[in-house]
N, C-alpha and C. Protein backbone atom coordinates (compact mmCIF):
# COMPACT_ATOMS: atom_id res chain seq x y z
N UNK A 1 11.08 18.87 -41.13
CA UNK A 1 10.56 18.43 -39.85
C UNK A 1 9.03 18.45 -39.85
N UNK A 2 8.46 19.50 -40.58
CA UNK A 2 7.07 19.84 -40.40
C UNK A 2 6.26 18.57 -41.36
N UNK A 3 7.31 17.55 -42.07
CA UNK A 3 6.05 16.31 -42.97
C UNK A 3 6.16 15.60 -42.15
N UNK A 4 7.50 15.02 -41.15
CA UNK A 4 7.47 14.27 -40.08
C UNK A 4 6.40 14.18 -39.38
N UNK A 5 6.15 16.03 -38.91
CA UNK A 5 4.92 15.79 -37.89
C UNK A 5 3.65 15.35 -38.45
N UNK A 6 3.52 15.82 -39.67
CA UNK A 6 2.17 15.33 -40.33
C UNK A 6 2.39 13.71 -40.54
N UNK A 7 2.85 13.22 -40.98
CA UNK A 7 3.33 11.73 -41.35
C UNK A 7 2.73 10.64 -39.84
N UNK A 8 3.21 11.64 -38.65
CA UNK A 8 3.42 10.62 -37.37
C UNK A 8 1.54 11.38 -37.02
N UNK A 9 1.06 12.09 -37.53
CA UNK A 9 -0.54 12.57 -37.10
C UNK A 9 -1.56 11.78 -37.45
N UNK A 10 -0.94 11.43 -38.97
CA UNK A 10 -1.94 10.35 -39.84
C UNK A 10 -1.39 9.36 -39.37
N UNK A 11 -0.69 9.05 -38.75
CA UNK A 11 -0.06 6.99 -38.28
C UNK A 11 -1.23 7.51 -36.97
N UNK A 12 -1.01 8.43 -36.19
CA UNK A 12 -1.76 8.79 -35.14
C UNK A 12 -3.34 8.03 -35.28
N UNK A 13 -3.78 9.19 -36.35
CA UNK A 13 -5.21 8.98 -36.69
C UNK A 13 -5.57 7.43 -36.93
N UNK A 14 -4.73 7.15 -37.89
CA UNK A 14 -4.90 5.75 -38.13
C UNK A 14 -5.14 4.93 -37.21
N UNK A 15 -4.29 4.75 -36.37
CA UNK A 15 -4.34 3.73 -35.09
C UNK A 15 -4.69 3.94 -34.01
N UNK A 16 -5.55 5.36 -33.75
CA UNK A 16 -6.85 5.58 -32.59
C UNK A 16 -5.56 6.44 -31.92
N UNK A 17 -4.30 6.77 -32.07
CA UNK A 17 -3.38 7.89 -30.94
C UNK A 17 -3.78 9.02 -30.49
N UNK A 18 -3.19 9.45 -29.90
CA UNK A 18 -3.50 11.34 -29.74
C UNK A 18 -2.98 11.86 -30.68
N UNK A 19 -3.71 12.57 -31.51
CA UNK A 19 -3.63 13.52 -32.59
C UNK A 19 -2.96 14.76 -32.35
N UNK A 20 -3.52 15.42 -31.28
CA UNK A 20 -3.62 16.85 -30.79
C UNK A 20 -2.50 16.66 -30.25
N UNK A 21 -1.68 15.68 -29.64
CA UNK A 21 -0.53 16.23 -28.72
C UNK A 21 0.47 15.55 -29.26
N UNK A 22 0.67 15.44 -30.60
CA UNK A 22 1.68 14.77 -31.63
C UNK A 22 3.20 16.00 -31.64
N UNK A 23 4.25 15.30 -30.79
CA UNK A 23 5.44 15.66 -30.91
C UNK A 23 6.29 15.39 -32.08
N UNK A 24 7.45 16.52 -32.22
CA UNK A 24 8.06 15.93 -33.66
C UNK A 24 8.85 15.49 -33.54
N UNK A 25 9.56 14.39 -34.58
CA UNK A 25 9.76 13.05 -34.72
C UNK A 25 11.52 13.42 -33.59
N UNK A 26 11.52 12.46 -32.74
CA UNK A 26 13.30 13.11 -32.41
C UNK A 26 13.86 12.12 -32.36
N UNK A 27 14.96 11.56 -32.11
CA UNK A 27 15.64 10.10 -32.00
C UNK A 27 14.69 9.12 -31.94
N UNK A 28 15.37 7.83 -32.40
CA UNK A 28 15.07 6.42 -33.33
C UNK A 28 13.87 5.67 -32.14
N UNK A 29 15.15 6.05 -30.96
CA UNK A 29 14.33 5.03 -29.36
C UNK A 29 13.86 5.91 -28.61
N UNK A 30 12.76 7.49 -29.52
CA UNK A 30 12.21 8.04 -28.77
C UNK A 30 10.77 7.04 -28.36
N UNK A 31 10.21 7.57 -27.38
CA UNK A 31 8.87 6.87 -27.00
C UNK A 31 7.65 7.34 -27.39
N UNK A 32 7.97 8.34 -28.28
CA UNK A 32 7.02 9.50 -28.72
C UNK A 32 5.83 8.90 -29.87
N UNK A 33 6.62 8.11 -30.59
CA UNK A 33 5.18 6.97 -31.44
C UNK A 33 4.85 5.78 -30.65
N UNK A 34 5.86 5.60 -29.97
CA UNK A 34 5.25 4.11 -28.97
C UNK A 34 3.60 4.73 -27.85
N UNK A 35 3.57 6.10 -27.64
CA UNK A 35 2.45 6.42 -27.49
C UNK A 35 1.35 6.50 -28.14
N UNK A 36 1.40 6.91 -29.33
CA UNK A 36 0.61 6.74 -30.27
C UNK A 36 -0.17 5.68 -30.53
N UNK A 37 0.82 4.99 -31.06
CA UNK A 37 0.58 3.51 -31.17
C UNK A 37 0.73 2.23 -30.69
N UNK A 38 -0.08 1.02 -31.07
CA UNK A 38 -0.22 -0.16 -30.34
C UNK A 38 0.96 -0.61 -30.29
N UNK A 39 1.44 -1.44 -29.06
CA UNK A 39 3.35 -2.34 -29.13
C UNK A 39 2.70 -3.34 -29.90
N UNK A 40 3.18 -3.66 -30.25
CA UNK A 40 3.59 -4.99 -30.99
C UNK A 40 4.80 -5.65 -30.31
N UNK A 41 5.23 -7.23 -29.30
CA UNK A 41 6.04 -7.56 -29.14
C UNK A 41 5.87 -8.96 -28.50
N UNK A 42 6.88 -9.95 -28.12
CA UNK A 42 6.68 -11.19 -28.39
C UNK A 42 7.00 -11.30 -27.14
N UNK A 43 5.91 -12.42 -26.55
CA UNK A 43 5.59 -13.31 -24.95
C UNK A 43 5.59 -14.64 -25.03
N UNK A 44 6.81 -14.74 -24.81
CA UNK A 44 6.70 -16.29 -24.12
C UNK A 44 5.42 -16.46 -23.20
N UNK A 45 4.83 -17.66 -23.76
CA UNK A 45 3.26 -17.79 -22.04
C UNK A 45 3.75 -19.22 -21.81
N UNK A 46 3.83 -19.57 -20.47
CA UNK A 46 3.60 -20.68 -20.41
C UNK A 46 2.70 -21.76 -20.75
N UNK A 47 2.77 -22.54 -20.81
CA UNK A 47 1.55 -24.29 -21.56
C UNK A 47 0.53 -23.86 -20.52
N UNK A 48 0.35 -23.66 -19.60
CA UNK A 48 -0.93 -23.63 -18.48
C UNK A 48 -2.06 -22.17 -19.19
N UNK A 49 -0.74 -21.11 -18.97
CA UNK A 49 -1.61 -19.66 -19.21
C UNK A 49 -2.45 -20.31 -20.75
N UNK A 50 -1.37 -20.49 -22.01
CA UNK A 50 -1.83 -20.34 -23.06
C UNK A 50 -3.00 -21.78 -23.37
N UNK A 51 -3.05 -22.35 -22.47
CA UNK A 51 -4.23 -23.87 -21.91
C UNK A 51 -5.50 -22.91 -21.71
N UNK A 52 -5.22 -21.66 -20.78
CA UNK A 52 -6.79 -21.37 -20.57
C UNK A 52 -6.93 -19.74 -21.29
N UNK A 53 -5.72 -19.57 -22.02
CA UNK A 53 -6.22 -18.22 -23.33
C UNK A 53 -7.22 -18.84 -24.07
N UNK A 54 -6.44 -19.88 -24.52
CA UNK A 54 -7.06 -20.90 -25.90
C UNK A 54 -9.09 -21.11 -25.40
N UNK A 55 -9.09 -22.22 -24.36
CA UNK A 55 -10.38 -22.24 -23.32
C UNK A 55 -11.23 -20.74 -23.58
N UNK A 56 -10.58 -19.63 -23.02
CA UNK A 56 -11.30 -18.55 -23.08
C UNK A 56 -11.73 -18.32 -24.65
N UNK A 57 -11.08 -18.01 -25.43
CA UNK A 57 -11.19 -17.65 -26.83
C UNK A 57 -12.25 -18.39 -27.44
N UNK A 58 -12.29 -20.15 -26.84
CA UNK A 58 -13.24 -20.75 -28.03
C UNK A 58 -14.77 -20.62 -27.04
N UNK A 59 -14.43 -20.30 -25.74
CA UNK A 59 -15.69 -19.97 -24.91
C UNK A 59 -16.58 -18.37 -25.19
N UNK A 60 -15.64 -17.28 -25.46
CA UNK A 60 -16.35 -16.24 -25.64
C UNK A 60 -15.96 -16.05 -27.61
N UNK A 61 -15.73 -17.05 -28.19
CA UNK A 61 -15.75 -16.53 -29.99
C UNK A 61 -15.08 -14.84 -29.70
N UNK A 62 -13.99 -14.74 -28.95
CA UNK A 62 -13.48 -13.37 -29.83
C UNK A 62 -11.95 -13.91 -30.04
N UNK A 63 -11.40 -13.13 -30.60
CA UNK A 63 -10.06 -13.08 -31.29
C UNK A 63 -9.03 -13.08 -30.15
N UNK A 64 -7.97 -14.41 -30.16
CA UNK A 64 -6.75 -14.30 -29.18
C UNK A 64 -6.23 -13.50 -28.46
N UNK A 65 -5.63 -12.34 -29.22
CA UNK A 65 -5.53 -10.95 -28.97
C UNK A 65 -5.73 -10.39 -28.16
N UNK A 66 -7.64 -9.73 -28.23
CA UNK A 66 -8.36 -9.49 -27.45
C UNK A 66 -8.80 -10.03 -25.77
N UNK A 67 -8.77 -11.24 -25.88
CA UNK A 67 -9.07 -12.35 -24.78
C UNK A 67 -7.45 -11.92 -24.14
N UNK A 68 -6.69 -11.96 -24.71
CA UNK A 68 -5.02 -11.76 -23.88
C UNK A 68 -5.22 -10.49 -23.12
N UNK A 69 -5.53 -9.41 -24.05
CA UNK A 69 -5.84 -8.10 -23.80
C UNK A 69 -6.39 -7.86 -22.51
N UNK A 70 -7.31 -8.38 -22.67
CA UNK A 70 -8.73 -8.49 -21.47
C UNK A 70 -8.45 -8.71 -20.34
N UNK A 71 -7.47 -10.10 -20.32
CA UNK A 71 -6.78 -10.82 -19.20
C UNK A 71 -5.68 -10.20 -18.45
N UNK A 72 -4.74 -9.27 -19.31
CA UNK A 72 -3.56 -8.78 -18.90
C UNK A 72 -4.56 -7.51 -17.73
N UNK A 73 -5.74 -6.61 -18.61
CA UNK A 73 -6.13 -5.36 -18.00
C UNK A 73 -6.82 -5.87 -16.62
N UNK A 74 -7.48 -7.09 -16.49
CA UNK A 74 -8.11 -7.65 -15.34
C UNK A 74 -7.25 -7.93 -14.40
N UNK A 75 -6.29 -8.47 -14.56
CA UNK A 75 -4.87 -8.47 -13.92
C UNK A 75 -4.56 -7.33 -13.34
N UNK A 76 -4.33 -6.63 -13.93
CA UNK A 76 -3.38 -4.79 -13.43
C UNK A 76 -4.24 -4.22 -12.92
N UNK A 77 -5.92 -4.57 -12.99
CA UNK A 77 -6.49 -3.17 -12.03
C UNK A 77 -6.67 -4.81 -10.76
N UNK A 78 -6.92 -5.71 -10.93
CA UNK A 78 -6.92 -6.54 -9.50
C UNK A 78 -5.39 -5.99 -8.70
N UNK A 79 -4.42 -6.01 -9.37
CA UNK A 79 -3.08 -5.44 -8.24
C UNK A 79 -2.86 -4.22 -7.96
N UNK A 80 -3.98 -3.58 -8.33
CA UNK A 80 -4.44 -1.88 -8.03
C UNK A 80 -4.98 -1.68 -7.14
N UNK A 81 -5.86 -2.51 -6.84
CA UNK A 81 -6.70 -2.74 -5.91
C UNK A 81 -5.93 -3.39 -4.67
N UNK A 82 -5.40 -4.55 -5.27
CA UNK A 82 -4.84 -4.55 -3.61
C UNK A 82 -3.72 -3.89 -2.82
N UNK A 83 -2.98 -3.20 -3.83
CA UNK A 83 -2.04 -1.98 -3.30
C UNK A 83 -2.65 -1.04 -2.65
N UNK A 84 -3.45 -0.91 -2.28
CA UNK A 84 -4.25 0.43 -1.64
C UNK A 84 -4.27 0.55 0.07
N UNK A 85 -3.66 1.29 0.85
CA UNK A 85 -3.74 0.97 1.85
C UNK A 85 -4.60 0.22 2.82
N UNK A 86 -4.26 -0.58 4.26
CA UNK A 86 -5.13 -1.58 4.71
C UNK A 86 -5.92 -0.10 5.94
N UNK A 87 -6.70 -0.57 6.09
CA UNK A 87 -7.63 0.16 6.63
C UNK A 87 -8.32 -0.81 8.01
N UNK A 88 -7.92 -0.89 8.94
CA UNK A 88 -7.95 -1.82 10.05
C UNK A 88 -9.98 -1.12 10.88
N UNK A 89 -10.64 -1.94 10.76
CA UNK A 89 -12.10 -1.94 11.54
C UNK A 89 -11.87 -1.57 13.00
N UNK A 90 -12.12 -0.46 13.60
CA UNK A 90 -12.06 0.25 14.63
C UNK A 90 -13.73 0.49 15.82
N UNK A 91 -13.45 0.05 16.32
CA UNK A 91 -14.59 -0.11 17.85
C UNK A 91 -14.46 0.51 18.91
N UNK A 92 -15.44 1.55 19.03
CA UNK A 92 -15.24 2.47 20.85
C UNK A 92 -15.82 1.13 21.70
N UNK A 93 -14.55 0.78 22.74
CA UNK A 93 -15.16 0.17 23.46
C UNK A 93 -15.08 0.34 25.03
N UNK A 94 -15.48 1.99 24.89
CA UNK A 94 -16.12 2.53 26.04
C UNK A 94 -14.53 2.60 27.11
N UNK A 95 -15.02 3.35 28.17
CA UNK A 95 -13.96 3.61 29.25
C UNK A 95 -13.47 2.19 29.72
N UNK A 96 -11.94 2.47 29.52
CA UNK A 96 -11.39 1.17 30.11
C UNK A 96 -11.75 0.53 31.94
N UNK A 97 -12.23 0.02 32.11
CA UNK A 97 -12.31 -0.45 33.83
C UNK A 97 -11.13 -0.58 35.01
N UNK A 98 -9.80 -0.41 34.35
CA UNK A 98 -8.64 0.02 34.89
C UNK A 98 -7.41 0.80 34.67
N UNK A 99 -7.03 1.07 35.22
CA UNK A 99 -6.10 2.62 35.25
C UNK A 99 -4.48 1.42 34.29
N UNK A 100 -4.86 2.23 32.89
CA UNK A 100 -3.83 1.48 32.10
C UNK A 100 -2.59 2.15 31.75
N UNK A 101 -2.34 3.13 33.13
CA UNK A 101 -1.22 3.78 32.47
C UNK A 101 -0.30 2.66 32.47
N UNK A 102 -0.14 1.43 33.36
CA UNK A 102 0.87 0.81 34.22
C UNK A 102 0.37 -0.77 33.74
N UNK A 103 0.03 -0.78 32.08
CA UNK A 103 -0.34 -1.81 32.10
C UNK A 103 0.61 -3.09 32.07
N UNK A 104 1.55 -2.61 31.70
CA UNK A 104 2.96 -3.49 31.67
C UNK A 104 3.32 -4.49 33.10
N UNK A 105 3.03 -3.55 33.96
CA UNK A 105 3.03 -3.83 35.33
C UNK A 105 1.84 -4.86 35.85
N UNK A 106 0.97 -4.41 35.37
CA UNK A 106 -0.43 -5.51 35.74
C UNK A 106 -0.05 -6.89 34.53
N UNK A 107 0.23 -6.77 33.70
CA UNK A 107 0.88 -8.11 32.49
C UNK A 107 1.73 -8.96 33.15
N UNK A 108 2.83 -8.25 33.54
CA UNK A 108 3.54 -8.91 34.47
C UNK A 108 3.21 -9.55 35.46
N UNK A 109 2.63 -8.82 36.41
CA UNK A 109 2.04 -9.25 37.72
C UNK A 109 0.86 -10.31 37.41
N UNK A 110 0.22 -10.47 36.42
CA UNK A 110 -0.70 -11.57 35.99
C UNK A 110 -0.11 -12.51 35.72
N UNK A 111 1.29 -12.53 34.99
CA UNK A 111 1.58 -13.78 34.55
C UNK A 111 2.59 -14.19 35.28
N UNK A 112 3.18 -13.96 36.36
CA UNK A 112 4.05 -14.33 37.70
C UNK A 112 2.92 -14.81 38.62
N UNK A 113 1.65 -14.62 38.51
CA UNK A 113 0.71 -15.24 39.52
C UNK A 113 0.28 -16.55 38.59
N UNK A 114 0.51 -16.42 37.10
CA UNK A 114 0.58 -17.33 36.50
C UNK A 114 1.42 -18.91 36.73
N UNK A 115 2.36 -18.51 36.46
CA UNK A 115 3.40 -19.19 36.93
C UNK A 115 3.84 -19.69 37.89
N UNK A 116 3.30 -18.94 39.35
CA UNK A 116 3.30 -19.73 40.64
C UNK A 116 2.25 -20.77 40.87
N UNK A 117 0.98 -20.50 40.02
CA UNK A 117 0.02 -21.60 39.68
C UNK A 117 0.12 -22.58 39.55
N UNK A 118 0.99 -22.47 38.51
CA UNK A 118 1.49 -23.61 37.16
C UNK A 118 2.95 -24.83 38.37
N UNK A 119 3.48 -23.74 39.04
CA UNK A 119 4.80 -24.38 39.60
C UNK A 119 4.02 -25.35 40.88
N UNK A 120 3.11 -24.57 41.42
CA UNK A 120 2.30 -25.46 42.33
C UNK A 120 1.71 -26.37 42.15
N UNK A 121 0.69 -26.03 41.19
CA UNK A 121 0.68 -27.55 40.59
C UNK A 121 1.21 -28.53 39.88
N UNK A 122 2.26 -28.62 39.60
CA UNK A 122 2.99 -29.20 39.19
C UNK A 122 3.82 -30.43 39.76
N UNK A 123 3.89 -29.84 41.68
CA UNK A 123 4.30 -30.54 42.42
C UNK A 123 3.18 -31.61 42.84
């Protein structure tokens, strides 16, 4: 068990992982080197996305990869950002000028004087 751990320290080192917190090796579909190390795995992109990877790549000269990279992380912290609670703009606007316990009652009574308006003129 103990070359395992050394074996998965140097794949560690190699590929920039955590060294220091290298677990030893346990089942096939543990996740324990997928931390370590980079995924490797295959994306369908649609003709549009991979229209403006391509655009980006020959605009900034870096490597596909990278430019994907870039795009995916700009992505995930923009929907970080807007997950964050809404925070509504708040205004003292001073003592109300009428007694609102009963405002339901004055709503009402406004819009029945409404409506007798409306019925009067109408005729």
């Amino acid at each position: 068990m103990a070359e395992s751990v050394l074996s998965v320290r140097e794949m560690g080192e190699k590929w920039g992982g955590a060294v220091d917190t290298v677990p030893p090796l346990g089942h096939h579909d543990s996740n324990s080197i997928d931390i370590m190390m980079r995924m490797r795995t295959t994306v369908t992109l649609d003709p549009d996305v991979e229209s403006m990877l391509r655009k980006e790549v020959r605009r900034r000269g870096e490597p596909f990869k990278q430019v994907l990279n870039n795009a995916i992380r700009a992505g995930l912290r923009h929907t970080r950002r807007q997950s964050q609670s809404f925070e509504p703009l708040v205004f003292d606007m001073g003592k109300p000028r009428m007694d609102l316990t009963k405002a339901s009652a004055l709503a009402a009574e406004l819009e029945d004087h409404e409506l007798i308006g409306r019925y009067r003129r109408s005729r």
